[in-house]
PDB file of N, CA and C in Angstrom:
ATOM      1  N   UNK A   1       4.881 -13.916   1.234  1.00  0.00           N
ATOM      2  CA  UNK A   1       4.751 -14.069  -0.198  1.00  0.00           C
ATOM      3  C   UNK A   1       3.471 -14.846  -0.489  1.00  0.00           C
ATOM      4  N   UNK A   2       2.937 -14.551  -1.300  1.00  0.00           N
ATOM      5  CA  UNK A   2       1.285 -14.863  -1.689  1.00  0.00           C
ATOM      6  C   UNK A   2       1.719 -15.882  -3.012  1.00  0.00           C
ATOM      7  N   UNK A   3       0.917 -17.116  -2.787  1.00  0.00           N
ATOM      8  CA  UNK A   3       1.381 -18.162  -4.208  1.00  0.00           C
ATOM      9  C   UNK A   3       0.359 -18.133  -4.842  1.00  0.00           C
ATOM     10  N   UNK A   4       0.103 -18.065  -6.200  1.00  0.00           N
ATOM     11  CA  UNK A   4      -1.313 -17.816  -6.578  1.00  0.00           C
ATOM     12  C   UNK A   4      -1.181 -19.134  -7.503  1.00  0.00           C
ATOM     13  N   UNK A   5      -2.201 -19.982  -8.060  1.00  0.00           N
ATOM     14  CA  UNK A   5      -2.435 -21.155  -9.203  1.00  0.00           C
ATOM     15  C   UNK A   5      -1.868 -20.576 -10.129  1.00  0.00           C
ATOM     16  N   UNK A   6      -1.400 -20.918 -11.291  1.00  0.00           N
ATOM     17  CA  UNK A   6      -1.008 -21.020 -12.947  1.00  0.00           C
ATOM     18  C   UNK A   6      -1.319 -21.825 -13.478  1.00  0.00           C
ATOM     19  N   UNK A   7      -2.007 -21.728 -14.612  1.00  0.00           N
ATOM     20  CA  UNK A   7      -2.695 -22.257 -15.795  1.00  0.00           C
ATOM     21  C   UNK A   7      -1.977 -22.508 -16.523  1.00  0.00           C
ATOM     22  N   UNK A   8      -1.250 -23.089 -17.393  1.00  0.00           N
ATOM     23  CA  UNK A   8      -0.822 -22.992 -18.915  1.00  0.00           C
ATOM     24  C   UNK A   8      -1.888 -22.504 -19.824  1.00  0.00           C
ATOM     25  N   UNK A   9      -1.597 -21.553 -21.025  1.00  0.00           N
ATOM     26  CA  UNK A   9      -2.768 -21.556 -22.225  1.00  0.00           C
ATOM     27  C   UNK A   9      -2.441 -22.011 -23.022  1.00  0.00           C
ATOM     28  N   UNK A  10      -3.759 -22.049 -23.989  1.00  0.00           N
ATOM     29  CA  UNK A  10      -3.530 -22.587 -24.822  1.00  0.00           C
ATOM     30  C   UNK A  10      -2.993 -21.985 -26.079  1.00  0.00           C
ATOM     31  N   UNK A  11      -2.465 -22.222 -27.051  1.00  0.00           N
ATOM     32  CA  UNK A  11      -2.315 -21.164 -28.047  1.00  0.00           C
ATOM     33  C   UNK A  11      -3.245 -20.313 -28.465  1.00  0.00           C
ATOM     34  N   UNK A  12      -2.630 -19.691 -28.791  1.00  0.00           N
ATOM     35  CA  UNK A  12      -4.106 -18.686 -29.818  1.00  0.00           C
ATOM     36  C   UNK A  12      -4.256 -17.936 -29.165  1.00  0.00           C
ATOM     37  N   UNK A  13      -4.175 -17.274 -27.726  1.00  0.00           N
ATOM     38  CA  UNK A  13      -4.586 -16.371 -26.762  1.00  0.00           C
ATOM     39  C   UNK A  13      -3.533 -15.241 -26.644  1.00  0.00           C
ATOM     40  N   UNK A  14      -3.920 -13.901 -27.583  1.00  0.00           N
ATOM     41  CA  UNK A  14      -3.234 -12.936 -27.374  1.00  0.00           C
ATOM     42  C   UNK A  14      -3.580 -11.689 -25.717  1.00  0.00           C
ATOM     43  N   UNK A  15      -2.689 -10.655 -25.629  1.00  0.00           N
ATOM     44  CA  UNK A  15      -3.141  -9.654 -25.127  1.00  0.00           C
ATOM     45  C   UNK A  15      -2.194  -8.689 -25.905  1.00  0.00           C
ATOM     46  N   UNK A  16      -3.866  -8.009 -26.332  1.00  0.00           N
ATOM     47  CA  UNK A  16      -3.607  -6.666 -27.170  1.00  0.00           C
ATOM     48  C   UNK A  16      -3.156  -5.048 -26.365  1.00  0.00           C
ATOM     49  N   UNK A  17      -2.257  -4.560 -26.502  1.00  0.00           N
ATOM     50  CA  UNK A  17      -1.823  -3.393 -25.891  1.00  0.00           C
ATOM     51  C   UNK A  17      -2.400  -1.991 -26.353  1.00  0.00           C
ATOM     52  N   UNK A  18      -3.204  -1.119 -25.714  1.00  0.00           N
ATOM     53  CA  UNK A  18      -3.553  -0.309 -26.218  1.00  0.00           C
ATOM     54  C   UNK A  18      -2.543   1.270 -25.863  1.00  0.00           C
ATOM     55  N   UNK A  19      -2.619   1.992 -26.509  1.00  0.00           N
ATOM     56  CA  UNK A  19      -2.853   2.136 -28.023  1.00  0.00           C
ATOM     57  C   UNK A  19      -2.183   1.701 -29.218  1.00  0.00           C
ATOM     58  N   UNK A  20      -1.007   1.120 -29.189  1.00  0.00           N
ATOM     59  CA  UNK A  20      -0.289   0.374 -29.368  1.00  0.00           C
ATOM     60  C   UNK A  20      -0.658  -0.515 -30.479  1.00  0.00           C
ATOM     61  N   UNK A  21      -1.374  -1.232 -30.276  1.00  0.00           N
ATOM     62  CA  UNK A  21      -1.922  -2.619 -30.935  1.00  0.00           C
ATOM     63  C   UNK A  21      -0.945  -3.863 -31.030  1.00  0.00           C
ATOM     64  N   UNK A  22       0.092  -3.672 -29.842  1.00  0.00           N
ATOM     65  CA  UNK A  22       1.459  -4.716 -29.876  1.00  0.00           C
ATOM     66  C   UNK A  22       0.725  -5.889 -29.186  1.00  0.00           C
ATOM     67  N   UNK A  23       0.940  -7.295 -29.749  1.00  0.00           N
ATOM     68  CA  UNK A  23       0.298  -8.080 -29.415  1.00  0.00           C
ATOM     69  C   UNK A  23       1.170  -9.284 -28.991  1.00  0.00           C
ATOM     70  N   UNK A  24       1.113  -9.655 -27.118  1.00  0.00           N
ATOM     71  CA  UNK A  24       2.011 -10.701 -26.756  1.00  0.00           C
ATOM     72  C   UNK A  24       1.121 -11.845 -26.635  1.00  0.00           C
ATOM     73  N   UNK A  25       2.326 -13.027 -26.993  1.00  0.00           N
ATOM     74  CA  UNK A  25       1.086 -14.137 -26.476  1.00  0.00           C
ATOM     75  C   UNK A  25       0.907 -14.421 -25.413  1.00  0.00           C
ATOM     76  N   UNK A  26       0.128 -14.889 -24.757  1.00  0.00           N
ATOM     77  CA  UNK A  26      -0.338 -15.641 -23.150  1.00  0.00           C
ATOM     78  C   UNK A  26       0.060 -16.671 -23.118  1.00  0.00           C
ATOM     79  N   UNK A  27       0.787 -16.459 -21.834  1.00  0.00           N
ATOM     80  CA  UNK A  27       1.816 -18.442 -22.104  1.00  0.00           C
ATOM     81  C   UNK A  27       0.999 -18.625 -20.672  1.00  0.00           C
ATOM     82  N   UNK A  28       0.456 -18.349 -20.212  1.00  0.00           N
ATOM     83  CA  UNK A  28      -0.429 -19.006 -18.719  1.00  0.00           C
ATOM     84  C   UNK A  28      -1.408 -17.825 -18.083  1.00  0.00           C
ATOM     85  N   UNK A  29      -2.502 -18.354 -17.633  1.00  0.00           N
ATOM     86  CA  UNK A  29      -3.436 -17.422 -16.551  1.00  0.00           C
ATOM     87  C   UNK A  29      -2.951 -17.692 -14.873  1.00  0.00           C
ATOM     88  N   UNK A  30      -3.391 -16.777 -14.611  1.00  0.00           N
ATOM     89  CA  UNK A  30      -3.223 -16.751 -12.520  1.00  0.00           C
ATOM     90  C   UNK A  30      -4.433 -16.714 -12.701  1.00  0.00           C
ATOM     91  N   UNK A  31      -4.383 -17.428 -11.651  1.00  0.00           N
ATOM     92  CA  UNK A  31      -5.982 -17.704 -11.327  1.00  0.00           C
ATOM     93  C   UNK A  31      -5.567 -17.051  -9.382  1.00  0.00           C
ATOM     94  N   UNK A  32      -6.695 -15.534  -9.691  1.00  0.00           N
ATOM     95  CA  UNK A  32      -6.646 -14.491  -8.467  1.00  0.00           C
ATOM     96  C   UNK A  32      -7.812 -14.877  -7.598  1.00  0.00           C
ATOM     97  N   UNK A  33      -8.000 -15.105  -6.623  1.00  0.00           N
ATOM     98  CA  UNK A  33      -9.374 -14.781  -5.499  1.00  0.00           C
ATOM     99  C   UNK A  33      -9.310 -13.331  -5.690  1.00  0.00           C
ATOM    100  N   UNK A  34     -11.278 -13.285  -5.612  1.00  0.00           N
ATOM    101  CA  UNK A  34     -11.453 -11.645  -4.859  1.00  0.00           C
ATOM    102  C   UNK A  34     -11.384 -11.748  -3.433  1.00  0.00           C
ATOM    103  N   UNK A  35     -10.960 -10.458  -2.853  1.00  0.00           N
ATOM    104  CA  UNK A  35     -10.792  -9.863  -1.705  1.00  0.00           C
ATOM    105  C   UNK A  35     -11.722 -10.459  -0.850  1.00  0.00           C
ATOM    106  N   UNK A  36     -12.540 -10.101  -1.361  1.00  0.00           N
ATOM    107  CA  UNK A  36     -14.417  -9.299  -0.717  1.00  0.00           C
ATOM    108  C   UNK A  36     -15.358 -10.442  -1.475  1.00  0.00           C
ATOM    109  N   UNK A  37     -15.031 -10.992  -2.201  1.00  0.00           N
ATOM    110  CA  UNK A  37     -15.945 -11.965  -2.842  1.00  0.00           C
ATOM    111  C   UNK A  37     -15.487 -13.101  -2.969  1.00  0.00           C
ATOM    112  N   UNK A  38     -16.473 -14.036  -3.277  1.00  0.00           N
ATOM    113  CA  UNK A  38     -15.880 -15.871  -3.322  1.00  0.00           C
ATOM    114  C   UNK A  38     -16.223 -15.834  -4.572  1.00  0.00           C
ATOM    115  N   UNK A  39     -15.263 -15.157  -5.407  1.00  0.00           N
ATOM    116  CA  UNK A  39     -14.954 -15.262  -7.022  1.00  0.00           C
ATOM    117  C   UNK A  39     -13.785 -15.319  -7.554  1.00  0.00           C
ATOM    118  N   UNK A  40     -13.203 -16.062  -8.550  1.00  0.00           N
ATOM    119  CA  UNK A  40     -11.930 -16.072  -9.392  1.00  0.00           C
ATOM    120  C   UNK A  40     -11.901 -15.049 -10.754  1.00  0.00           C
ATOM    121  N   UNK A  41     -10.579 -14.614 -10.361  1.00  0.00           N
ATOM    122  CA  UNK A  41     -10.835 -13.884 -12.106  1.00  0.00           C
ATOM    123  C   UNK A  41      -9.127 -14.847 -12.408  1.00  0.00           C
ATOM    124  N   UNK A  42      -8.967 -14.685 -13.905  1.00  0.00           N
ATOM    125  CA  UNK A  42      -7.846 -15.345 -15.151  1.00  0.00           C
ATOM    126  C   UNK A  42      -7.602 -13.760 -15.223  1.00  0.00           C
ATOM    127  N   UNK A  43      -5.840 -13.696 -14.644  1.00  0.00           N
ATOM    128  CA  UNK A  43      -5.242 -12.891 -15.139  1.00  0.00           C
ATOM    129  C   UNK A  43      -4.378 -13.191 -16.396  1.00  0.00           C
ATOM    130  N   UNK A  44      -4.320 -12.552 -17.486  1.00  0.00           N
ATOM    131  CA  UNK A  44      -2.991 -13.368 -18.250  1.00  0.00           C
ATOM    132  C   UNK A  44      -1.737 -13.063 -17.767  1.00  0.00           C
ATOM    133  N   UNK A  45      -1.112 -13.972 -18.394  1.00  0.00           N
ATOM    134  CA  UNK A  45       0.704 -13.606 -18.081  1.00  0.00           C
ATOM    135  C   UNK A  45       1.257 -13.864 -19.412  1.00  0.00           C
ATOM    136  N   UNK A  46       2.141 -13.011 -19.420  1.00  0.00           N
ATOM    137  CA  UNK A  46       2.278 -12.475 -21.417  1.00  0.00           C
ATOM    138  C   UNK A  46       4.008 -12.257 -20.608  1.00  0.00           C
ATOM    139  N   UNK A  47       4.921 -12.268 -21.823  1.00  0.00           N
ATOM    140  CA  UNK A  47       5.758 -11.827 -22.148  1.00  0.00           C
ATOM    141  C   UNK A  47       6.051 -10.366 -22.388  1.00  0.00           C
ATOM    142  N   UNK A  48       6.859  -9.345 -22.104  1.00  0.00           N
ATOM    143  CA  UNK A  48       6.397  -8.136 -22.335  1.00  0.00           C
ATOM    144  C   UNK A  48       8.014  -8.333 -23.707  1.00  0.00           C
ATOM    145  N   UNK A  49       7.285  -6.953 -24.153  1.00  0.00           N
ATOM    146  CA  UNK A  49       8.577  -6.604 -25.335  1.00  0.00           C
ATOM    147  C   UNK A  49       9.960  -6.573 -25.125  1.00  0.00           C
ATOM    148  N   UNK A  50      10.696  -6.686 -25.663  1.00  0.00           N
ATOM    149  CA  UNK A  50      12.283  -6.784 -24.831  1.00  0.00           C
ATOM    150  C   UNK A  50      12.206  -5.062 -24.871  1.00  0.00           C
ATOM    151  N   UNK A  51      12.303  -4.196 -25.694  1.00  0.00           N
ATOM    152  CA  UNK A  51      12.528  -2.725 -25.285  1.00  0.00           C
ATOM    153  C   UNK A  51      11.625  -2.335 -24.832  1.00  0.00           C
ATOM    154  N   UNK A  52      10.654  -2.683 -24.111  1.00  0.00           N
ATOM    155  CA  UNK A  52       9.518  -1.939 -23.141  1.00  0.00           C
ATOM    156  C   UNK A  52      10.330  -2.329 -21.880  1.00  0.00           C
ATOM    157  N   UNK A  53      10.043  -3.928 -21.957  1.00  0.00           N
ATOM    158  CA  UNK A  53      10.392  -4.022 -20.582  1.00  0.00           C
ATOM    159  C   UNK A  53      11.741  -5.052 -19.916  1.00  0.00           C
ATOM    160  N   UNK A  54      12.331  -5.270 -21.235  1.00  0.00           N
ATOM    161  CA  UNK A  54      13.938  -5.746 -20.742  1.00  0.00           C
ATOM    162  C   UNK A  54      13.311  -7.321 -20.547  1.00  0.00           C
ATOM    163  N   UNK A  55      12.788  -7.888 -21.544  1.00  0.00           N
ATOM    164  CA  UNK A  55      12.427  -9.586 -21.410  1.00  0.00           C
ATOM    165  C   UNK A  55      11.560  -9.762 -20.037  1.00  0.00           C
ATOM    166  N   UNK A  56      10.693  -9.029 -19.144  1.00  0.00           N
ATOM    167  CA  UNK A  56      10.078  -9.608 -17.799  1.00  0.00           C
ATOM    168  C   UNK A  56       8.998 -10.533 -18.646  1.00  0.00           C
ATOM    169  N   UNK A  57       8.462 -11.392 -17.821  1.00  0.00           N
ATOM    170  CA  UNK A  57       7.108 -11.921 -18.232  1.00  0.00           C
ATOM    171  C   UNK A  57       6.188 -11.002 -16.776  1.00  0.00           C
ATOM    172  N   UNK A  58       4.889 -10.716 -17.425  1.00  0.00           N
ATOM    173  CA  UNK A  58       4.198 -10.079 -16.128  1.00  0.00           C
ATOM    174  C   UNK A  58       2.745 -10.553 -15.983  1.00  0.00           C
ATOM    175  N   UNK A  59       2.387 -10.604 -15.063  1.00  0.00           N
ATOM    176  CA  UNK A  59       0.727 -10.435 -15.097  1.00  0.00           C
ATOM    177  C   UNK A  59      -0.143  -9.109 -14.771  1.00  0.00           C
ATOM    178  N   UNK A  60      -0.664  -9.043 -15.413  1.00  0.00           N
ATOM    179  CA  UNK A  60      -1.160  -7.294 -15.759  1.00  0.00           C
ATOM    180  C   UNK A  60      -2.395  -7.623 -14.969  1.00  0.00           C
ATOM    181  N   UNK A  61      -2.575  -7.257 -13.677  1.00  0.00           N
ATOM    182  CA  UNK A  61      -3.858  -7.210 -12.767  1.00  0.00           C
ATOM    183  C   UNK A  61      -4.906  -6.077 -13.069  1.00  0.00           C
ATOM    184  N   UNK A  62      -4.102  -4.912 -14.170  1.00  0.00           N
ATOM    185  CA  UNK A  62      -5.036  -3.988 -14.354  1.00  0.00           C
ATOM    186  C   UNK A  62      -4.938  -4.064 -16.019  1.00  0.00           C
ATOM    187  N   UNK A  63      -4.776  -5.339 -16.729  1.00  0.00           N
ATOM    188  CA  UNK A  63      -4.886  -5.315 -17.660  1.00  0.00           C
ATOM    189  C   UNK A  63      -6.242  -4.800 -18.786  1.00  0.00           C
ATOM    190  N   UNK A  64      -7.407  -4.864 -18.103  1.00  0.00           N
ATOM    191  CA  UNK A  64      -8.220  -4.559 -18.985  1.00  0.00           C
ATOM    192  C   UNK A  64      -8.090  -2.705 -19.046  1.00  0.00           C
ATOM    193  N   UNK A  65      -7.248  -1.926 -18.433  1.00  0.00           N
ATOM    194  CA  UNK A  65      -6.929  -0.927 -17.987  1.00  0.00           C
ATOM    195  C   UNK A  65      -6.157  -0.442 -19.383  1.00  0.00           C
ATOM    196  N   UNK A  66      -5.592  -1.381 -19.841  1.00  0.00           N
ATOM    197  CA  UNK A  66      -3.896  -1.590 -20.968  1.00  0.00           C
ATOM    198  C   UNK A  66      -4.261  -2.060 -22.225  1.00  0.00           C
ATOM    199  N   UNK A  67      -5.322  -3.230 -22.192  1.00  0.00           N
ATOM    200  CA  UNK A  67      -5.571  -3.245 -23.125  1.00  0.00           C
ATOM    201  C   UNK A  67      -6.713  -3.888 -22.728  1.00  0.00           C
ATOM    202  N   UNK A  68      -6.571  -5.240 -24.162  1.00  0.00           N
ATOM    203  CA  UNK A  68      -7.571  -6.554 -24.075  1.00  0.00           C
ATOM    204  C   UNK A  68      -7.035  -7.900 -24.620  1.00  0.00           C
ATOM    205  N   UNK A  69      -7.778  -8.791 -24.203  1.00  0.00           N
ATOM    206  CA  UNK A  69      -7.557 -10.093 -24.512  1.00  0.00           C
ATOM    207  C   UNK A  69      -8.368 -11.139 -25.840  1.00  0.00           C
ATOM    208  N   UNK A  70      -7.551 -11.233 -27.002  1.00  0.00           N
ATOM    209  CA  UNK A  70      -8.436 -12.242 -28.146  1.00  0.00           C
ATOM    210  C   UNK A  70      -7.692 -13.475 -27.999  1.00  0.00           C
ATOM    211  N   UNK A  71      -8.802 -13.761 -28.813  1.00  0.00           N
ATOM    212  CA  UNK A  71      -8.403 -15.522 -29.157  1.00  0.00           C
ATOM    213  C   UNK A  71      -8.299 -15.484 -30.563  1.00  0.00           C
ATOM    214  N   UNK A  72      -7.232 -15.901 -31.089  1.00  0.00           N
ATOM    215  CA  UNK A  72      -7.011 -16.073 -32.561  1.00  0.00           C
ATOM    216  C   UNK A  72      -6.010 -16.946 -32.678  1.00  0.00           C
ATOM    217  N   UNK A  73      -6.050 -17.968 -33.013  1.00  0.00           N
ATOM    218  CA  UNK A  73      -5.068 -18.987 -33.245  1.00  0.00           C
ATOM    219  C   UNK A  73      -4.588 -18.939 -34.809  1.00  0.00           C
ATOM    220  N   UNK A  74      -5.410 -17.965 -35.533  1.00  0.00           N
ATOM    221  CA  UNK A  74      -4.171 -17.941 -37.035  1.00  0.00           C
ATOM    222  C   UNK A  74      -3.263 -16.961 -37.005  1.00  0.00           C
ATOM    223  N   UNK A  75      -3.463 -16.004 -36.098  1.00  0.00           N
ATOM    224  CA  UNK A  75      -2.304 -14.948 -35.738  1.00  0.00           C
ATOM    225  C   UNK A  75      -1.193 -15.620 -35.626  1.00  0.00           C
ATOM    226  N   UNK A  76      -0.329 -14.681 -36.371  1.00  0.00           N
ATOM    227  CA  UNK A  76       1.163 -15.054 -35.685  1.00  0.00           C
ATOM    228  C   UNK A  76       2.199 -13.839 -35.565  1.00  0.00           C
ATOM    229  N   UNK A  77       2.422 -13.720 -34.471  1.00  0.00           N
ATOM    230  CA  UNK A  77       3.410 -12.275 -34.143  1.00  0.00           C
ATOM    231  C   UNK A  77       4.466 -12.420 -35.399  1.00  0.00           C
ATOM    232  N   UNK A  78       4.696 -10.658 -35.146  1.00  0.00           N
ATOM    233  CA  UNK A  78       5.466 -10.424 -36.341  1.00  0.00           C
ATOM    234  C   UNK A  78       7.136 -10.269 -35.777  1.00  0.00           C
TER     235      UNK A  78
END
């Protein structure tokens, strides 16, 4: 089993679902090593919808794939 760091975020940090436009908040980043490189990437970890995905929280490694990530702290889910 692989342990990776967790971040807490801060508020305000959505991930937007495409096409969708369903927007969860980011309650923490993983912080991933590359493979092949001595670089970090911030995955988010979001809550998914209860009828998508039955309450999981996930980290979307191919998230920019799904959607994208804003910062808006006057948002507020509906």
């Amino acid at each position: 089993m692989k342990i990776c760091p967790i971040i807490p975020a801060n508020p305000g940090w959505w991930y937007v679902e495409k096409p969708s436009k369903d927007y969860h908040p980011i309650i923490a980043w993983e912080l991933r090593k590359s493979e092949s490189f001595n670089e970090y990437s911030y995955i988010p970890v979001y809550p998914c919808l209860p009828d998508k995905y039955e309450d999981e929280i996930r980290a979307d490694y191919d998230f920019y794939d799904h959607g994208y990530v804003i910062y808006d702290p006057s948002y507020t889910a509906k």
